[in-house]
Protein backbone atom coordinates (compact mmCIF):
# COMPACT_ATOMS: atom_id res chain seq x y z
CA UNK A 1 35.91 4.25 -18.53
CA UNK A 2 32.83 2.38 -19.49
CA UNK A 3 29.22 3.09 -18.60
CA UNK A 4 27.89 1.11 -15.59
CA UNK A 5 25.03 -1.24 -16.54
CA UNK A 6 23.16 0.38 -13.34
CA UNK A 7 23.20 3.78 -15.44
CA UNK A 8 22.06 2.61 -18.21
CA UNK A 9 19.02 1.45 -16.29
CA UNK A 10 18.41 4.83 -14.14
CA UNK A 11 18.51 6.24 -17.52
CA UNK A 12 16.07 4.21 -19.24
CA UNK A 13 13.97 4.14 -16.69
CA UNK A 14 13.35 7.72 -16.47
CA UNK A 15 12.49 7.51 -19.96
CA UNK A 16 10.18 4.63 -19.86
CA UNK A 17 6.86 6.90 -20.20
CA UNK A 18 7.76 7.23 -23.80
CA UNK A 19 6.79 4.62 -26.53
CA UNK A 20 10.11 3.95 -28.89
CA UNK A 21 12.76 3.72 -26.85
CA UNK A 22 15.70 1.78 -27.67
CA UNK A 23 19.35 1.29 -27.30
CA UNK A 24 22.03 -0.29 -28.54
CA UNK A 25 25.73 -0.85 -27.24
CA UNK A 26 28.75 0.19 -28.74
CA UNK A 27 32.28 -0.22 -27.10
CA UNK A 28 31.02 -0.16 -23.71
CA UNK A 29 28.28 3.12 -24.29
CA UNK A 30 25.51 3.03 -25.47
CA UNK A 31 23.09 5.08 -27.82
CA UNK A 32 19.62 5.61 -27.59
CA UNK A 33 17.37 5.94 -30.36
CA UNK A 34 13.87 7.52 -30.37
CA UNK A 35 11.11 5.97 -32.34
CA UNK A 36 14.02 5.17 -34.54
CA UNK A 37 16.25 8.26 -34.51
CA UNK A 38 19.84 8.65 -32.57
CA UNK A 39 18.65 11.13 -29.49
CA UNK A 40 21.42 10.71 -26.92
CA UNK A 41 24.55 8.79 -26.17
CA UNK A 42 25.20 7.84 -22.52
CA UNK A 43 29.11 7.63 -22.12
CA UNK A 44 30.83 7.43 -19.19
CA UNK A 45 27.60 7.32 -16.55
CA UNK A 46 26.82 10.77 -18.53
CA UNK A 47 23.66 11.39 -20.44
CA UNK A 48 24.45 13.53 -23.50
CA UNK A 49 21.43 14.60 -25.91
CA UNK A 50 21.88 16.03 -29.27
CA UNK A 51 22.32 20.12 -29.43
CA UNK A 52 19.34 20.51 -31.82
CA UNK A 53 17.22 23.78 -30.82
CA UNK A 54 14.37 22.50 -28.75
CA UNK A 55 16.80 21.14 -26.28
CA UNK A 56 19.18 23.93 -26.00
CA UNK A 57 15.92 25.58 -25.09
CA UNK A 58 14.79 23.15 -22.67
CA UNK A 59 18.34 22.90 -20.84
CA UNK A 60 19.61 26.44 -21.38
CA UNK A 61 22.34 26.20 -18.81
CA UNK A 62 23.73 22.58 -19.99
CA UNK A 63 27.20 22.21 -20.34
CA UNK A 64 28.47 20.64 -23.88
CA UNK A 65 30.57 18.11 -23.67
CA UNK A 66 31.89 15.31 -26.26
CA UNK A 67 30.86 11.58 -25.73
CA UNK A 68 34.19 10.91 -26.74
CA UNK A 69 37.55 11.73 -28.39
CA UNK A 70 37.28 13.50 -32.34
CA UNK A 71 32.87 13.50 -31.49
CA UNK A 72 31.27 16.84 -31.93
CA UNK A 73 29.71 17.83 -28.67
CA UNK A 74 26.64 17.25 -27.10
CA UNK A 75 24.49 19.07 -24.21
CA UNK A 76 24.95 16.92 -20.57
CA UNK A 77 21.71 16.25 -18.95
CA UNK A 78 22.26 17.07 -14.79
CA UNK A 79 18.60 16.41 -13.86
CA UNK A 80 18.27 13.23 -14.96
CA UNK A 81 16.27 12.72 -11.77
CA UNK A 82 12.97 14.74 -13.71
CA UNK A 83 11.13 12.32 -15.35
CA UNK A 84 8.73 14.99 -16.92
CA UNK A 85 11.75 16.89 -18.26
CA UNK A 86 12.97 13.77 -19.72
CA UNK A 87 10.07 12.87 -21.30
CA UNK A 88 9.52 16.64 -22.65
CA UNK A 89 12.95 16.73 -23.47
CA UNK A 90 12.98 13.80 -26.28
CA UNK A 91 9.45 14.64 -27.64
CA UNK A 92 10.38 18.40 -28.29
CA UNK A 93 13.43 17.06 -30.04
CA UNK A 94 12.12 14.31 -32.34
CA UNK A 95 11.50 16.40 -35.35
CA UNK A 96 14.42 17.69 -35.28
CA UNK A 97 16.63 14.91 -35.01
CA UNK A 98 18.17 13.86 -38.29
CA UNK A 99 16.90 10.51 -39.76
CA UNK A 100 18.33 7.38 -39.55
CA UNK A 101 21.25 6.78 -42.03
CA UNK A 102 20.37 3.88 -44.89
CA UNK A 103 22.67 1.41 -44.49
CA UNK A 104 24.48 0.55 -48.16
């Protein structure tokens, strides 16, 4: 199953109080990229962020699940509904979040 384009909008429009958003489809998903850096995946009308430390601590109860087959897993967002914990959410993370790989 595919994500809806519907989703994808809900999505980035709860995080359209940050500057640098972007995404960028791939086999029906999508990621999305913070001021330049892979933050989430949204797969299947699910919004997965990375498991880096700031967001285990800001979603403490979030399931992990994969984005798909052989991916390592991710935490599921559930209140994707809170703006303001979306928002806090990616800007906690973004130091943490491993740089973009140099294309050869």
């Amino acid at each position: 199953m595919s994500t809806s384009k519907n989703y994808l909008e809900y999505i980035l429009d709860g995080l359209s109080g940050l500057d640098g958003i972007s995404h960028r489809s791939m086999m029906g998903e999508y990621i999305i990229y913070f001021r330049g850096k892979i933050a989430a995946y949204i797969c299947d009308d699910r919004f997965l962020v990375k498991p880096v430390e700031a967001a285990k601590k800001l979603l403490p109860t979030a399931p992990t699940e994969t984005p798909y087959e052989g991916a390592k897993p991710m935490l599921l967002v559930e209140d994707t509904d809170n703006r303001e914990l979306l928002e806090r959410l990616f800007i906690s993370m973004y130091d943490e979040l491993p740089e973009r790989k140099q294309k050869k």
